[in-house]
PDB file of N, CA and C in Angstrom:
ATOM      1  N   UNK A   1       0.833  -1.163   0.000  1.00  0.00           N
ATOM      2  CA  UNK A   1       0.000   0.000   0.000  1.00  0.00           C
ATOM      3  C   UNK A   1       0.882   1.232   0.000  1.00  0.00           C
ATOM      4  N   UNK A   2       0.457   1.973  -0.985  1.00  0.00           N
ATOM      5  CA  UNK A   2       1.426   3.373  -1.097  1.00  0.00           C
ATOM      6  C   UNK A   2       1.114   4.443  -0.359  1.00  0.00           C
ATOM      7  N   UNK A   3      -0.036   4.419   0.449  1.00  0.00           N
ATOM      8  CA  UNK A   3      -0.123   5.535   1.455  1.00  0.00           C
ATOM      9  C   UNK A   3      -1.423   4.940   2.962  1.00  0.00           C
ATOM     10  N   UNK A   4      -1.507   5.532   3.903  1.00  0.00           N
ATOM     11  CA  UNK A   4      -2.053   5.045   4.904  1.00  0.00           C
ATOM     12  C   UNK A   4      -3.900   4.592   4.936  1.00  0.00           C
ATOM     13  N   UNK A   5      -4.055   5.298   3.604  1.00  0.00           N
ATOM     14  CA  UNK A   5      -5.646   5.342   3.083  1.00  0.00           C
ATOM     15  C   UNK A   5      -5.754   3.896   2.686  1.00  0.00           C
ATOM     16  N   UNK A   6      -7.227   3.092   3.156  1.00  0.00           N
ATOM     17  CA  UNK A   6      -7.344   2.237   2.555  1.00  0.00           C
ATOM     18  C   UNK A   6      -8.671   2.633   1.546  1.00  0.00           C
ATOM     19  N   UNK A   7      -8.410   2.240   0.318  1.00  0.00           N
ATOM     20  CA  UNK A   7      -9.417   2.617  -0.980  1.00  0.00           C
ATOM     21  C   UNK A   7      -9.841   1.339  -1.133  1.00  0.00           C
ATOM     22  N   UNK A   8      -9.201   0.714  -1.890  1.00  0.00           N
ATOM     23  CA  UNK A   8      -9.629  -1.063  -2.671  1.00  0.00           C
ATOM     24  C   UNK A   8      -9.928  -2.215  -1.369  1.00  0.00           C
ATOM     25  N   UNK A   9     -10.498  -3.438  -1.825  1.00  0.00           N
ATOM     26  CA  UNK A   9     -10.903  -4.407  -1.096  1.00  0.00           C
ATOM     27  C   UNK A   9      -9.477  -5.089  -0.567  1.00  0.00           C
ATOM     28  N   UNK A  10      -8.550  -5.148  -1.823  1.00  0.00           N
ATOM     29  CA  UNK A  10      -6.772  -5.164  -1.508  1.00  0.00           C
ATOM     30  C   UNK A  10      -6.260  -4.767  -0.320  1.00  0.00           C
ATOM     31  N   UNK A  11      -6.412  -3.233  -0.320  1.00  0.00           N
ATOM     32  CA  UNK A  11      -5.634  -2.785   0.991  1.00  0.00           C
ATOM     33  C   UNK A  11      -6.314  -3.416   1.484  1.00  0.00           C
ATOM     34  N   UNK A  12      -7.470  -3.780   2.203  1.00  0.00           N
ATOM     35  CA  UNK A  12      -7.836  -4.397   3.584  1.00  0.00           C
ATOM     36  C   UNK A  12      -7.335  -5.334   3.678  1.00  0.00           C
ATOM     37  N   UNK A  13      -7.415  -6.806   2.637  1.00  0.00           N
ATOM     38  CA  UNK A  13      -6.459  -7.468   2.458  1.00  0.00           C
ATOM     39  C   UNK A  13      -5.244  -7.538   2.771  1.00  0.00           C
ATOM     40  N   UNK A  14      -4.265  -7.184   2.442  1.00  0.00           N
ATOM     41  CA  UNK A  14      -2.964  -7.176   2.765  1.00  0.00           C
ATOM     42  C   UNK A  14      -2.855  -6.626   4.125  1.00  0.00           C
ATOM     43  N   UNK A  15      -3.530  -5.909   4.818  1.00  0.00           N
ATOM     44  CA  UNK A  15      -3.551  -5.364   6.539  1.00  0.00           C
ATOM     45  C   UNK A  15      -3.977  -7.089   7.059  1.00  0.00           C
ATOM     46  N   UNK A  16      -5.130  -7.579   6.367  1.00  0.00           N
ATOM     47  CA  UNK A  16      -5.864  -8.772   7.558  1.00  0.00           C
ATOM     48  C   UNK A  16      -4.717  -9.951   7.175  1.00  0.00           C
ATOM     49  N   UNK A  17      -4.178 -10.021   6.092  1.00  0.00           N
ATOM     50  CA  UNK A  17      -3.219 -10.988   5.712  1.00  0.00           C
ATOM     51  C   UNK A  17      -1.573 -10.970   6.223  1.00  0.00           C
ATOM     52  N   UNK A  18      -1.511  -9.437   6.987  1.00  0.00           N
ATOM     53  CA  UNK A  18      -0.166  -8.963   8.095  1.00  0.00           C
ATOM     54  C   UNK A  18      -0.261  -9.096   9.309  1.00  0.00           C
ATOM     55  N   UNK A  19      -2.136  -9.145   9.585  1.00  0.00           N
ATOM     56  CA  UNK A  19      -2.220  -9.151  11.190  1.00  0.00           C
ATOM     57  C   UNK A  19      -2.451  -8.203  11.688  1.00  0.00           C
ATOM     58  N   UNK A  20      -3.891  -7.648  12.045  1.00  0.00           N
ATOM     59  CA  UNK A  20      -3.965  -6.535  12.508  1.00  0.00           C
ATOM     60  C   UNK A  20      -5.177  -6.962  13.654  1.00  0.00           C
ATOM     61  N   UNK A  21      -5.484  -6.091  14.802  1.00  0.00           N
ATOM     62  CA  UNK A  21      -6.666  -6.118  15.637  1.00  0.00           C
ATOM     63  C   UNK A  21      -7.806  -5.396  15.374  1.00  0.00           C
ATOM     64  N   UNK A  22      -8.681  -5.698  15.635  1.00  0.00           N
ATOM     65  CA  UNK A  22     -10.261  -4.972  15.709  1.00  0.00           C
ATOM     66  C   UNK A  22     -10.453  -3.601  15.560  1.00  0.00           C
ATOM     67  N   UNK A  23      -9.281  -3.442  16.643  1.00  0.00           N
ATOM     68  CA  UNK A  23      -9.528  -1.746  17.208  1.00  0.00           C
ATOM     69  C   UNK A  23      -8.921  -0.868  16.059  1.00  0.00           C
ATOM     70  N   UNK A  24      -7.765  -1.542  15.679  1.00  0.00           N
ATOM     71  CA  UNK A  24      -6.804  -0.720  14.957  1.00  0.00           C
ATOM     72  C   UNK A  24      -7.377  -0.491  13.245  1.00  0.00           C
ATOM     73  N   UNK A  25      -7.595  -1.629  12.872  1.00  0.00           N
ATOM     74  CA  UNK A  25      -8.294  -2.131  11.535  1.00  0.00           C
ATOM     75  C   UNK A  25      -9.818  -1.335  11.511  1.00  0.00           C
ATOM     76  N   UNK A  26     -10.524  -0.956  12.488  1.00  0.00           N
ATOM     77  CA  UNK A  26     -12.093  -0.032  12.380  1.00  0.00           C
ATOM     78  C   UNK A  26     -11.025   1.464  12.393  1.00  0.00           C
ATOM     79  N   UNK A  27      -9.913   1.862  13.489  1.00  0.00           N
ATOM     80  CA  UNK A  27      -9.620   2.948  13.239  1.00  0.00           C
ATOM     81  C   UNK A  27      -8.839   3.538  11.677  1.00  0.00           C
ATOM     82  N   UNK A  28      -8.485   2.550  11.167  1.00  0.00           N
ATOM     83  CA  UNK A  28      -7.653   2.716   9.736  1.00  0.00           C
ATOM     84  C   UNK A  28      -9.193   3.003   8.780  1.00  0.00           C
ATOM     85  N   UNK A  29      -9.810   2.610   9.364  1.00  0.00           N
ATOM     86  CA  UNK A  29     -11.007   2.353   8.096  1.00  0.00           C
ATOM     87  C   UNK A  29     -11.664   3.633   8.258  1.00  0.00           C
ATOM     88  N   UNK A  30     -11.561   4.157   9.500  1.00  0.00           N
ATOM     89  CA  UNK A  30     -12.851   5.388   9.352  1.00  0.00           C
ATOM     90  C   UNK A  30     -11.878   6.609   9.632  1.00  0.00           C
ATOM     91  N   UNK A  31     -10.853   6.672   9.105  1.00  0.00           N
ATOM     92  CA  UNK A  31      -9.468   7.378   8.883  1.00  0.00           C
ATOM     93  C   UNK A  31      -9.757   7.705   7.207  1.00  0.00           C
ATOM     94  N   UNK A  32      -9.999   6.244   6.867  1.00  0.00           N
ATOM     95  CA  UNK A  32     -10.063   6.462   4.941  1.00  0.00           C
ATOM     96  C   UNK A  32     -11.581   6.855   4.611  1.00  0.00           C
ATOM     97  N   UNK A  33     -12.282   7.250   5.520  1.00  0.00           N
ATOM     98  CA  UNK A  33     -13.803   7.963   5.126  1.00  0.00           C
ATOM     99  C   UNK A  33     -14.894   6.357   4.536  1.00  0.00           C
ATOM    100  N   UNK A  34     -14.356   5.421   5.166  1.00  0.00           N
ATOM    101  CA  UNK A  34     -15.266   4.435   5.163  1.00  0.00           C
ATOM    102  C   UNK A  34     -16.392   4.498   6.527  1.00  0.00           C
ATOM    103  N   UNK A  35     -17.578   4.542   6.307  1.00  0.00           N
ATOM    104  CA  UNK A  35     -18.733   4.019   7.011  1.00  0.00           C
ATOM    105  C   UNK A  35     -18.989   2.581   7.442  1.00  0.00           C
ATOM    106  N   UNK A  36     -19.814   2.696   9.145  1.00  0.00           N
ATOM    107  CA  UNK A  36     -20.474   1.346   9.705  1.00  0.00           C
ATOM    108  C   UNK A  36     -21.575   1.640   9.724  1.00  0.00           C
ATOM    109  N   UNK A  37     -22.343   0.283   9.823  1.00  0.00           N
ATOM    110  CA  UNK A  37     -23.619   0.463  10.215  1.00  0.00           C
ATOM    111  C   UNK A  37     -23.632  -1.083  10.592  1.00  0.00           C
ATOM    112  N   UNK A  38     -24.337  -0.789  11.747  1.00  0.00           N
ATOM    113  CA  UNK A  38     -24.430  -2.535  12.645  1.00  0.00           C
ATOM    114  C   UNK A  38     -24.589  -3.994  11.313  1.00  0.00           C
ATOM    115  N   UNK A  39     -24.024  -4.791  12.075  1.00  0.00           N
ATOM    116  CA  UNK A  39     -24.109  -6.115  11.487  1.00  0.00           C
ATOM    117  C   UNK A  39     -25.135  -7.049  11.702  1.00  0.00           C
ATOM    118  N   UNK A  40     -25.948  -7.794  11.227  1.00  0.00           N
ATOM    119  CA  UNK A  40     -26.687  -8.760  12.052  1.00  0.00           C
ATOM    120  C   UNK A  40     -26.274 -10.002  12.012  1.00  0.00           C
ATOM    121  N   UNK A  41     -25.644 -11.073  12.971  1.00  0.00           N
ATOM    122  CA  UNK A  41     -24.901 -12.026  12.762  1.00  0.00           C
ATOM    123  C   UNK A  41     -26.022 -13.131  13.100  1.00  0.00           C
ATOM    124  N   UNK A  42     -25.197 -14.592  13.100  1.00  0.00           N
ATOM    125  CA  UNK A  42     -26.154 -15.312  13.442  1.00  0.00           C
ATOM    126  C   UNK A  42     -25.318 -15.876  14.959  1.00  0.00           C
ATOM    127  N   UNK A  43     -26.217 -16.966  15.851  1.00  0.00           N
ATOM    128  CA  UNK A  43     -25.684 -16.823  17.015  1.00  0.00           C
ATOM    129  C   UNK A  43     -24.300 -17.144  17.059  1.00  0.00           C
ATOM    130  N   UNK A  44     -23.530 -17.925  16.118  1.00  0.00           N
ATOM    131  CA  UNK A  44     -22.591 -18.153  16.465  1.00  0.00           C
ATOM    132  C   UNK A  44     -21.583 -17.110  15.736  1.00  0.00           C
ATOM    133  N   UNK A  45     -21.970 -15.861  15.219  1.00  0.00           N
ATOM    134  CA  UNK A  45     -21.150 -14.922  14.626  1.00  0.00           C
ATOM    135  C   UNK A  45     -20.999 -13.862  15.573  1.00  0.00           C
ATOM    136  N   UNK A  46     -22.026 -13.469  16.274  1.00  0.00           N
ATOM    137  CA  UNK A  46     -21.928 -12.461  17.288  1.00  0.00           C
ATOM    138  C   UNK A  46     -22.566 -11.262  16.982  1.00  0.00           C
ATOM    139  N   UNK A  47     -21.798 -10.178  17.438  1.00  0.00           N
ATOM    140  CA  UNK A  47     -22.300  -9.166  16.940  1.00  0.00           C
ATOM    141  C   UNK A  47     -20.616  -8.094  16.284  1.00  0.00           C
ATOM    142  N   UNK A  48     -21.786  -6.915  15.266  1.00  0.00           N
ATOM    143  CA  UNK A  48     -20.353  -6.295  14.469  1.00  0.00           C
ATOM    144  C   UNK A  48     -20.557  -5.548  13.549  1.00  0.00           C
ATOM    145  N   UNK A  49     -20.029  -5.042  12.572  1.00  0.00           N
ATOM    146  CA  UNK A  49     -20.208  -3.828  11.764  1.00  0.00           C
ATOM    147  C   UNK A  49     -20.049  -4.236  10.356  1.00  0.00           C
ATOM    148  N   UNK A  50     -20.743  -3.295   9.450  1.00  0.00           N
ATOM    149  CA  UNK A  50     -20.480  -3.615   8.267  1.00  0.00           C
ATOM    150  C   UNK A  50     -19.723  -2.275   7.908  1.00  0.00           C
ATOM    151  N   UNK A  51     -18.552  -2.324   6.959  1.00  0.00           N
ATOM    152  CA  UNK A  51     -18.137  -0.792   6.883  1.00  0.00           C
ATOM    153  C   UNK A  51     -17.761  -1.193   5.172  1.00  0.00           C
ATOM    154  N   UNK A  52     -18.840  -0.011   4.777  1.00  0.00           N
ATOM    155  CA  UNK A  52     -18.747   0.173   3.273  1.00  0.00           C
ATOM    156  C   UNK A  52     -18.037   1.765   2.829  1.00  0.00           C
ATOM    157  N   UNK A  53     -17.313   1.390   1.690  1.00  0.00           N
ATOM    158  CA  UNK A  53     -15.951   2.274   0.753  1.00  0.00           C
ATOM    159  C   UNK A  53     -17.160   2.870  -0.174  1.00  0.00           C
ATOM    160  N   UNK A  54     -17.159   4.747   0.358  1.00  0.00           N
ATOM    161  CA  UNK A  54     -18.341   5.480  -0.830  1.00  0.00           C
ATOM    162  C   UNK A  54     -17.708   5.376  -2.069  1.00  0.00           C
ATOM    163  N   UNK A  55     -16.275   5.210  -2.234  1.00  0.00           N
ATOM    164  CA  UNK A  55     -15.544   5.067  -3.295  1.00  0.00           C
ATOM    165  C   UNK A  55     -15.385   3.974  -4.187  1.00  0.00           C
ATOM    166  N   UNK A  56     -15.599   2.955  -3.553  1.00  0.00           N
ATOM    167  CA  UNK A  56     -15.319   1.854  -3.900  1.00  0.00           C
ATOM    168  C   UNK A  56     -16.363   0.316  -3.626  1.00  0.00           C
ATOM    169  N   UNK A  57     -16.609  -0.329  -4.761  1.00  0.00           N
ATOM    170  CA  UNK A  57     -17.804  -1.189  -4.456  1.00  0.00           C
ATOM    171  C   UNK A  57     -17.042  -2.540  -3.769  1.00  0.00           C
ATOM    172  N   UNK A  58     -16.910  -2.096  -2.632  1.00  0.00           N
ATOM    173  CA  UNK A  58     -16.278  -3.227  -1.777  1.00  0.00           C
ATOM    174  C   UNK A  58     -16.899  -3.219  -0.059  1.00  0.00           C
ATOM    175  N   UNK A  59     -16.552  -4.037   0.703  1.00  0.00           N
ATOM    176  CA  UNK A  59     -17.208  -3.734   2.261  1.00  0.00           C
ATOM    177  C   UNK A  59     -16.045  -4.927   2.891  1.00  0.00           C
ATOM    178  N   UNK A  60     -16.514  -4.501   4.337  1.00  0.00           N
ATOM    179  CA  UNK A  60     -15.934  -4.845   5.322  1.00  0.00           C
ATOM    180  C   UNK A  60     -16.641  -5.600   6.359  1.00  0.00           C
ATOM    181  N   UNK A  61     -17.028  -6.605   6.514  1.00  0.00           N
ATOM    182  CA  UNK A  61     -17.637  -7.226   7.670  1.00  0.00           C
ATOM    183  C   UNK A  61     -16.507  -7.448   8.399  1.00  0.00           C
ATOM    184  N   UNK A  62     -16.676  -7.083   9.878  1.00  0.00           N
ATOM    185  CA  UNK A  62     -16.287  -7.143  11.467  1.00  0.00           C
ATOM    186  C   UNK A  62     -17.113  -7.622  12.416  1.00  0.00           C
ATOM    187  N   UNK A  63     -16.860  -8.741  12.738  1.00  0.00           N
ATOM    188  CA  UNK A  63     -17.627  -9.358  14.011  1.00  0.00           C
ATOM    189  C   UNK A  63     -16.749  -9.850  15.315  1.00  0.00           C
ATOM    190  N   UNK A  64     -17.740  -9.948  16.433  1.00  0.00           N
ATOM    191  CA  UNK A  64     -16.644 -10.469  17.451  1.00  0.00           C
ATOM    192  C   UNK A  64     -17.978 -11.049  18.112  1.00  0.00           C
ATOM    193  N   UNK A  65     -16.987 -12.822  18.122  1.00  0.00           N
ATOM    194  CA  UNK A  65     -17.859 -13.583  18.383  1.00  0.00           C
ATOM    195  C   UNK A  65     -17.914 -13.624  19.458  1.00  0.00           C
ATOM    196  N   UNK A  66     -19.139 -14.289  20.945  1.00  0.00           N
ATOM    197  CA  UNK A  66     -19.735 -14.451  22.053  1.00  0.00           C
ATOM    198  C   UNK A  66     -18.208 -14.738  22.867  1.00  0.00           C
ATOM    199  N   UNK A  67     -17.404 -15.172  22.357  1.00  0.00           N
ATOM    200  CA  UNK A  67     -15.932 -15.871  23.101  1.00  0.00           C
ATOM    201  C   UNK A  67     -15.418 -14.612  22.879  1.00  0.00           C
ATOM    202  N   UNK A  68     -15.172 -13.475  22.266  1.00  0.00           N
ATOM    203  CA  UNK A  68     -14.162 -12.325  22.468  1.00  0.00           C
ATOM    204  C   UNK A  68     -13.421 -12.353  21.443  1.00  0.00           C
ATOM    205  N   UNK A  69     -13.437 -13.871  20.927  1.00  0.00           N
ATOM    206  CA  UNK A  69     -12.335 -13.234  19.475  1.00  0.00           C
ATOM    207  C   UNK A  69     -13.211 -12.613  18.462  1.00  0.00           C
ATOM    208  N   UNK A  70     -12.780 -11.966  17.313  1.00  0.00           N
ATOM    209  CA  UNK A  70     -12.863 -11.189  16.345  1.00  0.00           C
ATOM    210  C   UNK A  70     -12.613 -12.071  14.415  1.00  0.00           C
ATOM    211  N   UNK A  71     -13.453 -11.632  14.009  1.00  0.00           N
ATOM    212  CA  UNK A  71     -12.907 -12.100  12.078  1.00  0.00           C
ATOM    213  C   UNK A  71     -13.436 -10.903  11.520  1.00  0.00           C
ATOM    214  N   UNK A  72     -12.803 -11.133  10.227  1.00  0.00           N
ATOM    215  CA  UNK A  72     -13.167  -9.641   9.569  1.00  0.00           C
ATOM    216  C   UNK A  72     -13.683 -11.090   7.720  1.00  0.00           C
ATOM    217  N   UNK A  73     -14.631 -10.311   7.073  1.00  0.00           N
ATOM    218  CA  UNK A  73     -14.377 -10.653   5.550  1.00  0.00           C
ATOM    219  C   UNK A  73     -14.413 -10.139   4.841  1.00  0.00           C
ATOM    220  N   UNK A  74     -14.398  -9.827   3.582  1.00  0.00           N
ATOM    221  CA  UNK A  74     -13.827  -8.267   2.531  1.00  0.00           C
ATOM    222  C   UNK A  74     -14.517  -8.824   1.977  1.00  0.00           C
ATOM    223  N   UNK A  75     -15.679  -8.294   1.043  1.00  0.00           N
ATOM    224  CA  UNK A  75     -16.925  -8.225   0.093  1.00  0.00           C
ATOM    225  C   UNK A  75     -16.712  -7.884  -0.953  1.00  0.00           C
ATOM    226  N   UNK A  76     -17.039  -8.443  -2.019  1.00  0.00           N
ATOM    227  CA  UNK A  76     -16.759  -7.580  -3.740  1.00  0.00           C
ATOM    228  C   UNK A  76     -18.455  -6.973  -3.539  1.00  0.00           C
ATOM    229  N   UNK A  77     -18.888  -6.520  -2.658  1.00  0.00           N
ATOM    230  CA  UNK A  77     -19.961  -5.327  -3.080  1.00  0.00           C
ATOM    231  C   UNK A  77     -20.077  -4.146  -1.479  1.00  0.00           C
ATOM    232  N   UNK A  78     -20.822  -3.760  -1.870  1.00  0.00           N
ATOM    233  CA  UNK A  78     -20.582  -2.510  -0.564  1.00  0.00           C
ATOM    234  C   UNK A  78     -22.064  -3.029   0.564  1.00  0.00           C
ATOM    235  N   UNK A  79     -22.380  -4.481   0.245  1.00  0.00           N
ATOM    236  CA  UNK A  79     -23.585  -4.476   1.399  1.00  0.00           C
ATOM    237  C   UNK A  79     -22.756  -5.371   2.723  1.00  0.00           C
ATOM    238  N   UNK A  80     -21.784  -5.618   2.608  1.00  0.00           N
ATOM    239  CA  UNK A  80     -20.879  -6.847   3.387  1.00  0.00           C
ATOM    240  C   UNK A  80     -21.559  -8.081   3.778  1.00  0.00           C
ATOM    241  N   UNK A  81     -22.044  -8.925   2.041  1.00  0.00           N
ATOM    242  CA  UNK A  81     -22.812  -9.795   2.332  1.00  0.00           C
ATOM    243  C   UNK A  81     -24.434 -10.034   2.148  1.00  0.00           C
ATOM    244  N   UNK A  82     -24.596  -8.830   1.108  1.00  0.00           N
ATOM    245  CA  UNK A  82     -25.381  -9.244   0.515  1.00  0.00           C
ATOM    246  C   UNK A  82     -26.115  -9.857  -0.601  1.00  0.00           C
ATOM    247  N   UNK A  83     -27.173 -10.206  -1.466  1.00  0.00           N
ATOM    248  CA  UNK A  83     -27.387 -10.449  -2.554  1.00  0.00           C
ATOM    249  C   UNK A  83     -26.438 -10.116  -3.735  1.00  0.00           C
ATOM    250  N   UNK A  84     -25.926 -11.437  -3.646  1.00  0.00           N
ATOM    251  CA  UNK A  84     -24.502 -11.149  -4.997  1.00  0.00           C
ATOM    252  C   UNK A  84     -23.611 -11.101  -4.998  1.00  0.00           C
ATOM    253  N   UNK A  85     -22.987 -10.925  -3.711  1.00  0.00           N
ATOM    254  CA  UNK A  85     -21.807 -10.326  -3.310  1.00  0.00           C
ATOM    255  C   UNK A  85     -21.122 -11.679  -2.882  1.00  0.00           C
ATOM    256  N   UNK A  86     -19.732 -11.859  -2.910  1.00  0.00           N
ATOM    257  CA  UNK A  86     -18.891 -12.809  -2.438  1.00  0.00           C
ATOM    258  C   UNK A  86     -17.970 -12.653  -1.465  1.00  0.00           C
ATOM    259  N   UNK A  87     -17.629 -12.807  -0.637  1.00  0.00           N
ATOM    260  CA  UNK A  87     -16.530 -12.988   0.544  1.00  0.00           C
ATOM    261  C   UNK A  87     -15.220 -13.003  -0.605  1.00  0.00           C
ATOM    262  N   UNK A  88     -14.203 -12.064  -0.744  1.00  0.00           N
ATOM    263  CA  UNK A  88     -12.735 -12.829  -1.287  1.00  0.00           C
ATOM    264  C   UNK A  88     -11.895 -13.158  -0.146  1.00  0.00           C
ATOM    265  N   UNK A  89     -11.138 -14.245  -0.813  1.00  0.00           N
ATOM    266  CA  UNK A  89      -9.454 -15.031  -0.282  1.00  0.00           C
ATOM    267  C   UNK A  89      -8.525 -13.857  -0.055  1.00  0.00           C
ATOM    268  N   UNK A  90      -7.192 -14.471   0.235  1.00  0.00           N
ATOM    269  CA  UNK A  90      -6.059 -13.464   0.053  1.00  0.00           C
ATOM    270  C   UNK A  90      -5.463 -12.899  -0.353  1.00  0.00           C
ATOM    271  N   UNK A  91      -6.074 -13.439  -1.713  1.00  0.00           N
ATOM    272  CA  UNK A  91      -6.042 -12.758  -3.694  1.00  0.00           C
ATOM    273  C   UNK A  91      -6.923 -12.067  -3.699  1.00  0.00           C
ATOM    274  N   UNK A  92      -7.809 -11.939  -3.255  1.00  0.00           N
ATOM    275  CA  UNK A  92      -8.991 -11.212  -3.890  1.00  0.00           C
ATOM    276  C   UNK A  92      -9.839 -11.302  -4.647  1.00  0.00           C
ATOM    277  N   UNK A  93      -9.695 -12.902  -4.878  1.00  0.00           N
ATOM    278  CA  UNK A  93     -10.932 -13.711  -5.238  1.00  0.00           C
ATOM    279  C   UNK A  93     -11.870 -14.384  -4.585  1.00  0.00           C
ATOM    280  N   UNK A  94     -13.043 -14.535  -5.138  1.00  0.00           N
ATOM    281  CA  UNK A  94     -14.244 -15.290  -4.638  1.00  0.00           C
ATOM    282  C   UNK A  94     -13.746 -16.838  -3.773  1.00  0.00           C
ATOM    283  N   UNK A  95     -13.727 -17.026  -2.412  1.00  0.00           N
ATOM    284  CA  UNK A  95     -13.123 -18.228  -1.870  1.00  0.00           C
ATOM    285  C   UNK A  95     -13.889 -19.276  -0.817  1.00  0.00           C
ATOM    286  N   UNK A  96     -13.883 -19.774  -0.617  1.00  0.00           N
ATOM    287  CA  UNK A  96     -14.178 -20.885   0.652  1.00  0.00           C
ATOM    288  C   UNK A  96     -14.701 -20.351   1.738  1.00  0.00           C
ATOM    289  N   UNK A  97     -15.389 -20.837   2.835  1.00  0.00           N
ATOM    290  CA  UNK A  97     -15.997 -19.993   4.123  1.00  0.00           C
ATOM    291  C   UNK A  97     -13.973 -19.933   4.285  1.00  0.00           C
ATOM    292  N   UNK A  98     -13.386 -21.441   4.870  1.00  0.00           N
ATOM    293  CA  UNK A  98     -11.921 -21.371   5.475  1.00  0.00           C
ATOM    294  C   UNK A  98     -11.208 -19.978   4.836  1.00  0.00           C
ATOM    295  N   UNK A  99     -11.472 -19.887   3.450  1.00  0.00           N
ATOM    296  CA  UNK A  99     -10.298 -19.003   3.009  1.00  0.00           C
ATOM    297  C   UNK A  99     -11.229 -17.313   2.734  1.00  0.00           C
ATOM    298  N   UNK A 100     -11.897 -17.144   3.763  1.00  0.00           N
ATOM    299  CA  UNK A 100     -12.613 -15.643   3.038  1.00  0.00           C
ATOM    300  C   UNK A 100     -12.898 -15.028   5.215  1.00  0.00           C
ATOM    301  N   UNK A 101     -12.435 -15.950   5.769  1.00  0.00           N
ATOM    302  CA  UNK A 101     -12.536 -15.551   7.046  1.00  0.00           C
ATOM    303  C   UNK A 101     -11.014 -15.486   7.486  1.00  0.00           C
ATOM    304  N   UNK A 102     -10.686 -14.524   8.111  1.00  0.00           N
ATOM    305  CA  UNK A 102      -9.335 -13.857   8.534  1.00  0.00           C
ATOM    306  C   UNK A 102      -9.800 -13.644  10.053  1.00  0.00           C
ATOM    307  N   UNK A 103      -9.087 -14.002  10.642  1.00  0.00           N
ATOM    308  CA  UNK A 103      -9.123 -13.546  12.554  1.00  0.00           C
ATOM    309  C   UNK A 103      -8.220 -12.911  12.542  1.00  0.00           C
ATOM    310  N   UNK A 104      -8.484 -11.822  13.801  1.00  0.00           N
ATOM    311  CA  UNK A 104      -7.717 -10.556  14.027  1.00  0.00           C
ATOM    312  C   UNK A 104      -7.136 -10.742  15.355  1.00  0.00           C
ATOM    313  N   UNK A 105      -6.300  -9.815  15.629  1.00  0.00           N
ATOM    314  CA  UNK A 105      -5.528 -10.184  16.607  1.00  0.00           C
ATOM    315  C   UNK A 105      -6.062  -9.652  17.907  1.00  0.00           C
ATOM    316  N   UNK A 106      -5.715 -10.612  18.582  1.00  0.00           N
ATOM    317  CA  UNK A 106      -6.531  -9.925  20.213  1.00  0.00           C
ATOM    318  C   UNK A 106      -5.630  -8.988  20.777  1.00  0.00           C
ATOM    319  N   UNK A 107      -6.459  -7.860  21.290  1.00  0.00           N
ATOM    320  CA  UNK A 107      -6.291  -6.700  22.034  1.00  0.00           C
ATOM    321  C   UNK A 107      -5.299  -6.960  23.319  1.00  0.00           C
TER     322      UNK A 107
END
């Protein structure tokens, strides 16, 4: 990444694929003028945010499950998970539940 802004579904990528935490990864995001708006998980997802790029047709799901840990998944659309939209891998392609869920590092 050539500057601290994250724009593309990439940069998030390459941050969740270096290792980053919850706290730090929502503060990078709403640094680059990305938006949340609550998540609705199911029981075993928890609760968490969806944060969509006005720039860019990509999103961010953040959850932290009932145990305290945290996953993030990067969306090729801006609903984080909705109609159409795919979870990408570490490429940035369409992947597997295993390969489209990234855990973050505990606080």
């Amino acid at each position: 990444m050539s500057s601290d802004r994250l724009i593309t579904a990439l940069d998030v990528l390459a941050l969740l694929i270096e290792g980053i935490d919850k706290t730090t990864l929502e503060t990078k995001l709403m640094a680059s003028a990305w938006t949340a708006i609550a998540a609705r998980g199911g029981s075993k997802s928890g609760q968490g945010h969806i944060w969509s790029n006005p720039g860019s047709q990509c999103s961010v799901r953040i959850m932290s499950k009932p145990d305290g840990s945290c996953y993030a998944r990067v969306y090729n659309g801006p609903g984080g998970g909705g109609p159409g939209e795919q979870p990408l891998n570490e490429l940035g392609q369409p992947g597997t539940r295993r390969e489209t869920h990234f855990l973050l590092i505990s606080n």
